[in-house]
Protein backbone atom coordinates (compact mmCIF):
# COMPACT_ATOMS: atom_id res chain seq x y z
CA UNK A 1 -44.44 -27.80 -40.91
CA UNK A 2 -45.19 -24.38 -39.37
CA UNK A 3 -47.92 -25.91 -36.96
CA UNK A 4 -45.25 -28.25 -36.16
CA UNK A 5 -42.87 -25.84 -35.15
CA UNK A 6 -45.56 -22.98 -33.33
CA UNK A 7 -46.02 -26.45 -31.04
CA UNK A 8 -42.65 -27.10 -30.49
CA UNK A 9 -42.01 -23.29 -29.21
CA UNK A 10 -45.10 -23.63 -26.82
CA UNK A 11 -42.48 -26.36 -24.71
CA UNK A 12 -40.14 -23.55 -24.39
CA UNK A 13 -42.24 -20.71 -23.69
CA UNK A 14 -41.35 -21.14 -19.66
CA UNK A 15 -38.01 -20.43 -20.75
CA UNK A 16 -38.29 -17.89 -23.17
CA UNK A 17 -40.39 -16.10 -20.19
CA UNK A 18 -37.57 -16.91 -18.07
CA UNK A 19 -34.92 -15.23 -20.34
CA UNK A 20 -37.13 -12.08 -20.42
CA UNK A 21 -35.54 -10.26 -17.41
CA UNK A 22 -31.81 -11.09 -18.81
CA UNK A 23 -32.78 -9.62 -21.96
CA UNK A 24 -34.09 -6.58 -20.53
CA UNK A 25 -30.96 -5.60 -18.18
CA UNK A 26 -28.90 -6.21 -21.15
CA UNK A 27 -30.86 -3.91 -23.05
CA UNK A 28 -31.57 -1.19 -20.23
CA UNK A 29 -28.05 -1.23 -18.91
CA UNK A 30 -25.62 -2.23 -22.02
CA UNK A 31 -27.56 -1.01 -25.51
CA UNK A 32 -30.02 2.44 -24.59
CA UNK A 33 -27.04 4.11 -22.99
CA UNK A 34 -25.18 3.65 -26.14
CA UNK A 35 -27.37 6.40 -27.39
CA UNK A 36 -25.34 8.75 -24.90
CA UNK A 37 -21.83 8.12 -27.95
CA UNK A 38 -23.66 10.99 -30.04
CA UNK A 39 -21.47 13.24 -26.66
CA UNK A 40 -18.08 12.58 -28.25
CA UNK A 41 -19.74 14.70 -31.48
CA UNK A 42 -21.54 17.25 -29.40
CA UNK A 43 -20.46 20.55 -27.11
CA UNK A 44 -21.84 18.96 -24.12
CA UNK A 45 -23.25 20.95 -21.40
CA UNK A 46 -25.95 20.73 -18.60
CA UNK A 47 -28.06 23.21 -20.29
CA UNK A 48 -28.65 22.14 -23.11
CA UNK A 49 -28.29 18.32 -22.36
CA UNK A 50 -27.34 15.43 -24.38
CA UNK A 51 -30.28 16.02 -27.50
CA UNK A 52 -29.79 20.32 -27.78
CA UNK A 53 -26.05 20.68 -27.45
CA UNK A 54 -24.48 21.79 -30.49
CA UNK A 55 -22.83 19.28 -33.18
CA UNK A 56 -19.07 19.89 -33.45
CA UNK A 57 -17.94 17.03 -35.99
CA UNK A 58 -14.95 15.25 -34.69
CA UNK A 59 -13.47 18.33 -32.78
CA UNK A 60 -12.90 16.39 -29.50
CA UNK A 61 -10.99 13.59 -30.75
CA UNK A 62 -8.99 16.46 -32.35
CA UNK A 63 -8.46 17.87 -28.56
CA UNK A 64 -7.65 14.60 -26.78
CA UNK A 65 -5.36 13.23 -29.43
CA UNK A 66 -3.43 16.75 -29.33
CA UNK A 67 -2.76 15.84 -25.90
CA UNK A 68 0.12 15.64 -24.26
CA UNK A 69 -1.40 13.81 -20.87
CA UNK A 70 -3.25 11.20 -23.13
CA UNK A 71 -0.38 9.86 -24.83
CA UNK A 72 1.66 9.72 -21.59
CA UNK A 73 -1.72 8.07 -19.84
CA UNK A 74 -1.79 5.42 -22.95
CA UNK A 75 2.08 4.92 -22.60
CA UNK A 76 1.51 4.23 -19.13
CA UNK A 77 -1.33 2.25 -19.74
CA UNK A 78 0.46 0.19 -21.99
CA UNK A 79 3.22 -0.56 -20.38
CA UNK A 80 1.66 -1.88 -17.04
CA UNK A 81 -0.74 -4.42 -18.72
CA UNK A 82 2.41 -5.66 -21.02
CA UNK A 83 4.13 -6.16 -17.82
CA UNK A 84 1.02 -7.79 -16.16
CA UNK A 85 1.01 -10.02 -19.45
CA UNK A 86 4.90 -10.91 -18.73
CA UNK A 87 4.05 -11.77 -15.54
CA UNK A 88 0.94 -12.97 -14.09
CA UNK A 89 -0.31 -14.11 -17.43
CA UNK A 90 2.38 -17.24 -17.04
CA UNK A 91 2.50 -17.11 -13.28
CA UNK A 92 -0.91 -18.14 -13.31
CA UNK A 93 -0.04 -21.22 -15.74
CA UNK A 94 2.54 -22.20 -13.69
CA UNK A 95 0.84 -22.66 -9.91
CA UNK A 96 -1.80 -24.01 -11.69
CA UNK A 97 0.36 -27.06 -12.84
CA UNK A 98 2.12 -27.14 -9.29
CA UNK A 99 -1.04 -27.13 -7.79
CA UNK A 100 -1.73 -30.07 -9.97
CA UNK A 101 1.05 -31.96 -9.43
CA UNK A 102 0.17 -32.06 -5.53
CA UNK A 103 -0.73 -35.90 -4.59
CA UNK A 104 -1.76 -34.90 -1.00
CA UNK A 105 -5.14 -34.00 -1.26
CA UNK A 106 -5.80 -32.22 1.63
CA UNK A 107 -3.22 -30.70 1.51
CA UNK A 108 -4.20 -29.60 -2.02
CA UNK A 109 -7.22 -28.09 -0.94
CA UNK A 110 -5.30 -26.14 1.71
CA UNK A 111 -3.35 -24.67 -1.29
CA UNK A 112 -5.98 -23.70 -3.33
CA UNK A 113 -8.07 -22.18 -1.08
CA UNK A 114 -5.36 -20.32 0.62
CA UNK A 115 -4.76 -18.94 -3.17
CA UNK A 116 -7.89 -18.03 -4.11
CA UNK A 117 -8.62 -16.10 -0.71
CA UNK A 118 -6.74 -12.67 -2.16
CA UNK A 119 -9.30 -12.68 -4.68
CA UNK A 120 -12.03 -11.93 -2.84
CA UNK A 121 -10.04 -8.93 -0.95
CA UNK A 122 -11.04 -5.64 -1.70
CA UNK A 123 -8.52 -3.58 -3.61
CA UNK A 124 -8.85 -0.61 -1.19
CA UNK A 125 -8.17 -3.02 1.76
CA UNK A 126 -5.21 -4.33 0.14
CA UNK A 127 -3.41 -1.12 -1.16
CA UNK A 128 -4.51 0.23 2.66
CA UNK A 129 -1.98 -2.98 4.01
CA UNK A 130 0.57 -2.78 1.44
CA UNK A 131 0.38 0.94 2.57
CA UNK A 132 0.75 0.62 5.81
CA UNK A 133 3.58 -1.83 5.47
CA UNK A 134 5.64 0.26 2.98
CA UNK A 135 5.09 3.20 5.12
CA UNK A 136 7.76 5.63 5.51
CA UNK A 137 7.23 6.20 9.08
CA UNK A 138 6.78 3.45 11.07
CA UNK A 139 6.58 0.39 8.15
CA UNK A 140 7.59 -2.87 8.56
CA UNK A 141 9.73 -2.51 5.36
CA UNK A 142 11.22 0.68 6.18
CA UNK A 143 11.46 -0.73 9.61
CA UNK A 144 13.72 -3.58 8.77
CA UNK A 145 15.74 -1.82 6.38
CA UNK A 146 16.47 0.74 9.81
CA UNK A 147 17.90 -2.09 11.57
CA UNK A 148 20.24 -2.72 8.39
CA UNK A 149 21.51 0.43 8.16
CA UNK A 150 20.13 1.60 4.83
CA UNK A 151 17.92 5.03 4.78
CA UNK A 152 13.94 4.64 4.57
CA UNK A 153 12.44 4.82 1.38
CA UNK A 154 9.12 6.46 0.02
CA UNK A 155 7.94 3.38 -2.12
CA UNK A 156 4.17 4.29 -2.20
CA UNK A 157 5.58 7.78 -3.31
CA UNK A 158 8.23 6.60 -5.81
CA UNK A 159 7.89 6.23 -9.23
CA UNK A 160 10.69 3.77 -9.30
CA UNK A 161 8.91 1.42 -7.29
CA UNK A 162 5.43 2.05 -8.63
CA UNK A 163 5.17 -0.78 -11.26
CA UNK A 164 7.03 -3.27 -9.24
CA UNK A 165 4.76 -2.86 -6.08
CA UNK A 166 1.44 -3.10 -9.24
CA UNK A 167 3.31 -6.54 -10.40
CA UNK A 168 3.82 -7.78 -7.26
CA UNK A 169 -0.10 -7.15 -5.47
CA UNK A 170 -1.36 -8.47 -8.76
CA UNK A 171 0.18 -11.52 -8.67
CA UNK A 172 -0.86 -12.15 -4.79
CA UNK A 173 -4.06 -11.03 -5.58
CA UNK A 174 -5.03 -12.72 -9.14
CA UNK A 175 -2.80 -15.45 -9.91
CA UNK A 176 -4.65 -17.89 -7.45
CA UNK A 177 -7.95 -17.04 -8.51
CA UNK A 178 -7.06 -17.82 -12.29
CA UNK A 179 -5.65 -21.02 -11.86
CA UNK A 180 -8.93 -22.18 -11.60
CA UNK A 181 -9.94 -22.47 -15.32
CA UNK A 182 -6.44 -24.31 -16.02
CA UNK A 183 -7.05 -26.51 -13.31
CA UNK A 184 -10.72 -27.81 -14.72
CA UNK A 185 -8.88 -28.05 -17.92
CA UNK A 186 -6.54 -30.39 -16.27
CA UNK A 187 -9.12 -32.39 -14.93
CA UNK A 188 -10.69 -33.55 -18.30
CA UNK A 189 -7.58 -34.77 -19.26
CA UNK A 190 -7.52 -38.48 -20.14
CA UNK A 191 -5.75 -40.21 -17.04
CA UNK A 192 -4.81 -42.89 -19.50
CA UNK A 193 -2.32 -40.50 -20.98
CA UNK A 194 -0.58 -40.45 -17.89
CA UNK A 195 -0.86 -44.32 -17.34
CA UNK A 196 0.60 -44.90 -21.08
CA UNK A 197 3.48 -41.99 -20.71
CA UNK A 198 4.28 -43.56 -16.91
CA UNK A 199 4.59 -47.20 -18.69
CA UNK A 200 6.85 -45.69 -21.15
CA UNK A 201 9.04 -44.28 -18.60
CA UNK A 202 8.19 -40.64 -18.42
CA UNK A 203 8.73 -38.93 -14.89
CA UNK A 204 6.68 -36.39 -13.24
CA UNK A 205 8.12 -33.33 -15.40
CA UNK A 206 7.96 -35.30 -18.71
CA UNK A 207 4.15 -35.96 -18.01
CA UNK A 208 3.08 -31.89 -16.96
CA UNK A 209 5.74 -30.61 -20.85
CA UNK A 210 4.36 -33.25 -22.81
CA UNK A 211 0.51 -34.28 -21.32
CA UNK A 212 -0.58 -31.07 -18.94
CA UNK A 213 0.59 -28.35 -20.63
CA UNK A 214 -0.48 -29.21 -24.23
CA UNK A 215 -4.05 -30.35 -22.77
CA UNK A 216 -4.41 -26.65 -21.94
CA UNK A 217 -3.59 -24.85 -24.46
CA UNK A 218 -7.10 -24.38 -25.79
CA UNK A 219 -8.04 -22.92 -22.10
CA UNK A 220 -4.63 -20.85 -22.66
CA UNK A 221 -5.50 -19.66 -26.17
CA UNK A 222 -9.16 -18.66 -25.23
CA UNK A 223 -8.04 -16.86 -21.90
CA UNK A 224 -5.13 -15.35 -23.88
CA UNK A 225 -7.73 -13.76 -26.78
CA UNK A 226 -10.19 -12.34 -23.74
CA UNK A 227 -6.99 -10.87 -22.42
CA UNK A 228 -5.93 -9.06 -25.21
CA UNK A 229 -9.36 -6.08 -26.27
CA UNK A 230 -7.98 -5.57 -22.40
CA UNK A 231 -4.91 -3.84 -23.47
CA UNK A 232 -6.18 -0.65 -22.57
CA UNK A 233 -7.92 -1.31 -19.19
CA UNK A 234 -5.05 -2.22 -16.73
CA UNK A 235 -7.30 -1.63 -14.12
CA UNK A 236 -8.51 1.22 -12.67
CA UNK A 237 -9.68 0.10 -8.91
CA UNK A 238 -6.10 -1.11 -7.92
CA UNK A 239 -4.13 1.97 -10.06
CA UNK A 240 -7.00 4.46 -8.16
CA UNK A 241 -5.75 3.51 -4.85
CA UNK A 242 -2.40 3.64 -5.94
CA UNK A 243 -1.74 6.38 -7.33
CA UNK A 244 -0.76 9.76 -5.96
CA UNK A 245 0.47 13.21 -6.74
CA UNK A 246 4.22 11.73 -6.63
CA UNK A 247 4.15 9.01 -8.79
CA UNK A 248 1.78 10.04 -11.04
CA UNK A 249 4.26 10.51 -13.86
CA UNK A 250 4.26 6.50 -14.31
CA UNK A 251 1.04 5.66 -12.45
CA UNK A 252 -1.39 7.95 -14.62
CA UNK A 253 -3.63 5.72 -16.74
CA UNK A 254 -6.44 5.85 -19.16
CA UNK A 255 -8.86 5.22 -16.83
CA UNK A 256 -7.38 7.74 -14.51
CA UNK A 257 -7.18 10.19 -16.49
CA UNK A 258 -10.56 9.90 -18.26
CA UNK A 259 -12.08 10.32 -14.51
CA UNK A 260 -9.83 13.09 -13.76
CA UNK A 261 -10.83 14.95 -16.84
CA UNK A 262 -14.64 13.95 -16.70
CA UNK A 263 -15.21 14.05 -12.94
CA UNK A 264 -12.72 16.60 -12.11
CA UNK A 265 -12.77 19.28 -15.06
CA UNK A 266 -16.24 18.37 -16.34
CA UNK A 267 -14.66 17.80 -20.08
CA UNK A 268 -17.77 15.28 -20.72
CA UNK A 269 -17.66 15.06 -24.35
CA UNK A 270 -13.93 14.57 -24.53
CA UNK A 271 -13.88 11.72 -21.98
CA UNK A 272 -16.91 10.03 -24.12
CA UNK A 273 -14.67 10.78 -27.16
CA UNK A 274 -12.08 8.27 -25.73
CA UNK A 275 -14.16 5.63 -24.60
CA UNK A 276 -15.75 5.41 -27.98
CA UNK A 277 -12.22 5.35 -29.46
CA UNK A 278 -10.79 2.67 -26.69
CA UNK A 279 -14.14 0.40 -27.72
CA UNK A 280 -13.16 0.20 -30.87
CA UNK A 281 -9.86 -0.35 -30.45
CA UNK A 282 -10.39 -3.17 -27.85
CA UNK A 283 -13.29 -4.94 -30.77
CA UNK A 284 -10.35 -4.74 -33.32
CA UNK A 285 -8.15 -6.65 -30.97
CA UNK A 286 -10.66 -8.90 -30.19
CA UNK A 287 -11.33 -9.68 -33.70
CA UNK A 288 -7.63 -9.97 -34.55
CA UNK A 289 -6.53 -12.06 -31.38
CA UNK A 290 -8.89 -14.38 -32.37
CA UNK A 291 -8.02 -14.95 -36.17
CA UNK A 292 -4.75 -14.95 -35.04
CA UNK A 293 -5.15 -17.85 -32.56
CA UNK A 294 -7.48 -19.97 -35.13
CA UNK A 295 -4.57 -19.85 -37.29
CA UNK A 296 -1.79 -20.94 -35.15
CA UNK A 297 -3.95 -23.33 -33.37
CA UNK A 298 -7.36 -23.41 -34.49
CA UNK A 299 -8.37 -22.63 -31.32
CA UNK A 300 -11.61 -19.65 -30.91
CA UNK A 301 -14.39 -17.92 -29.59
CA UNK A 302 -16.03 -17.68 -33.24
């Protein structure tokens, strides 16, 4: 039986050799730096280094949490990915069944690509245009709001504006791009369906509530449970190039202000405190999206 299965392993050795490299990054980039965690217990300082700097218990997480920047950071932070979740989350459902329901299919090809284009866009480039465009002095915005008689507004500098301006880029930006995993889903659907609903008199809308959209909802569910352990990363490369000494109040994030206080006031234990703390919040709402969803719908990743 053994002999049996050393032979049977010899077939897959190319592979296993294959796999080798993977295995390695994963293990060079994701699990040795984990060693670098012992920080968020330590008094961190170049001097010393990671291995000689003295043990202080849990005092950092004592320090952050007493913070009043923190909590305003993870009041921000939660507020802008709820409001991504209102609205690109469905958004994205949405032009993916409009998308579907296109018969022309050049012309369907013209729409897709033209909405996955914004995806591949830098995040500096496109902040830089929606800059220049909402530009006090000289905007198009501002510009046309001259020639309507209504006085010029700061909106990269406002924090009233802030979060619509984040809602608004990230749905040009993202909602294309992730209509592509709801349109494959569509795509396995049984076309029969469709022939059996059209003989029983269902129109166009009848077929996408009661065919499309339930075919989905797997895809939804599983996209939905990735979404959620991101409750606390809204994204720091779009809110980076956002953000500025006048709106900072709402625009201030996590992420932002773990780099502020890492890279800027060299508080490297503290900042390592944090992350550790956001990891293991994002695993518990990883774990509990997913039981969650298995129980409504028995839909997984595990």
């Amino acid at each position: 039986m053994n002999r049996l299965w050393i032979l049977k392993q010899k077939g897959f050795l190319p592979l296993y050799i294959i796999l080798l490299p993977g295995i390695a990054l994963v293990v060079l980039f994701n699990y040795i730096p984990m060693l670098g965690l012992q920080m968020a217990f330590r008094d961190y300082n170049f001097t010393d280094g990671i291995w000689r700097s003295p043990w202080i218990g849990l005092q950092n997480f004592k320090e952050f949490t007493a913070s009043h920047d923190f909590w305003k950071a993870t009041g921000n932070t939660l507020l802008l990915t709820f409001l991504r979740l209102l609205f690109v989350f469905p958004t994205t459902i949405v032009i993916a069944l409009l998308i579907n329901e296109i018969r022309a299919a050049r012309f369907k090809r013209v729409i897709q690509s033209l909405s996955y284009l914004p995806h591949f866009v830098s995040w500096i480039v496109v902040i830089g245009f929606l800059d220049a465009f909402l530009s006090i002095d000289g905007g198009g915005a501002n510009s046309l709001l001259h020639s309507l008689g209504v006085e010029p507004i700061a909106f990269m500098g406002s924090e009233t504006w802030f979060r619509p301006i984040f809602i608004v880029s990230s749905m040009w930006k993202e909602v294309g791009w992730g209509t592509i995993l709801y349109l494959a889903a569509i795509s396995g659907i049984n076309p029969v369906l469709y022939e059996a609903a059209v003989m029983d008199g269902a129109g166009r809308f009848a077929q996408m509530r009661y065919i499309t959209l339930p075919g989905i909802v797997p895809i939804i569910s599983i996209v939905l449970i990735l979404t959620v352990p991101g409750l606390l990363s809204v994204g720091i490369d779009q809110i980076y190039a956002m953000i500025n000494p006048a709106n900072m109040g709402v625009a201030e994030v996590i992420d932002t202000y773990v780099l502020r206080l890492g890279i800027g006031q060299a508080q490297y234990s503290q900042t390592t405190a944090i992350g550790l703390v956001m990891s293991v919040i994002s695993t518990v709402l990883l774990i509990f999206s997913n039981m969650i969803s298995k129980r409504i719908g028995g839909d997984s990743l595990w």
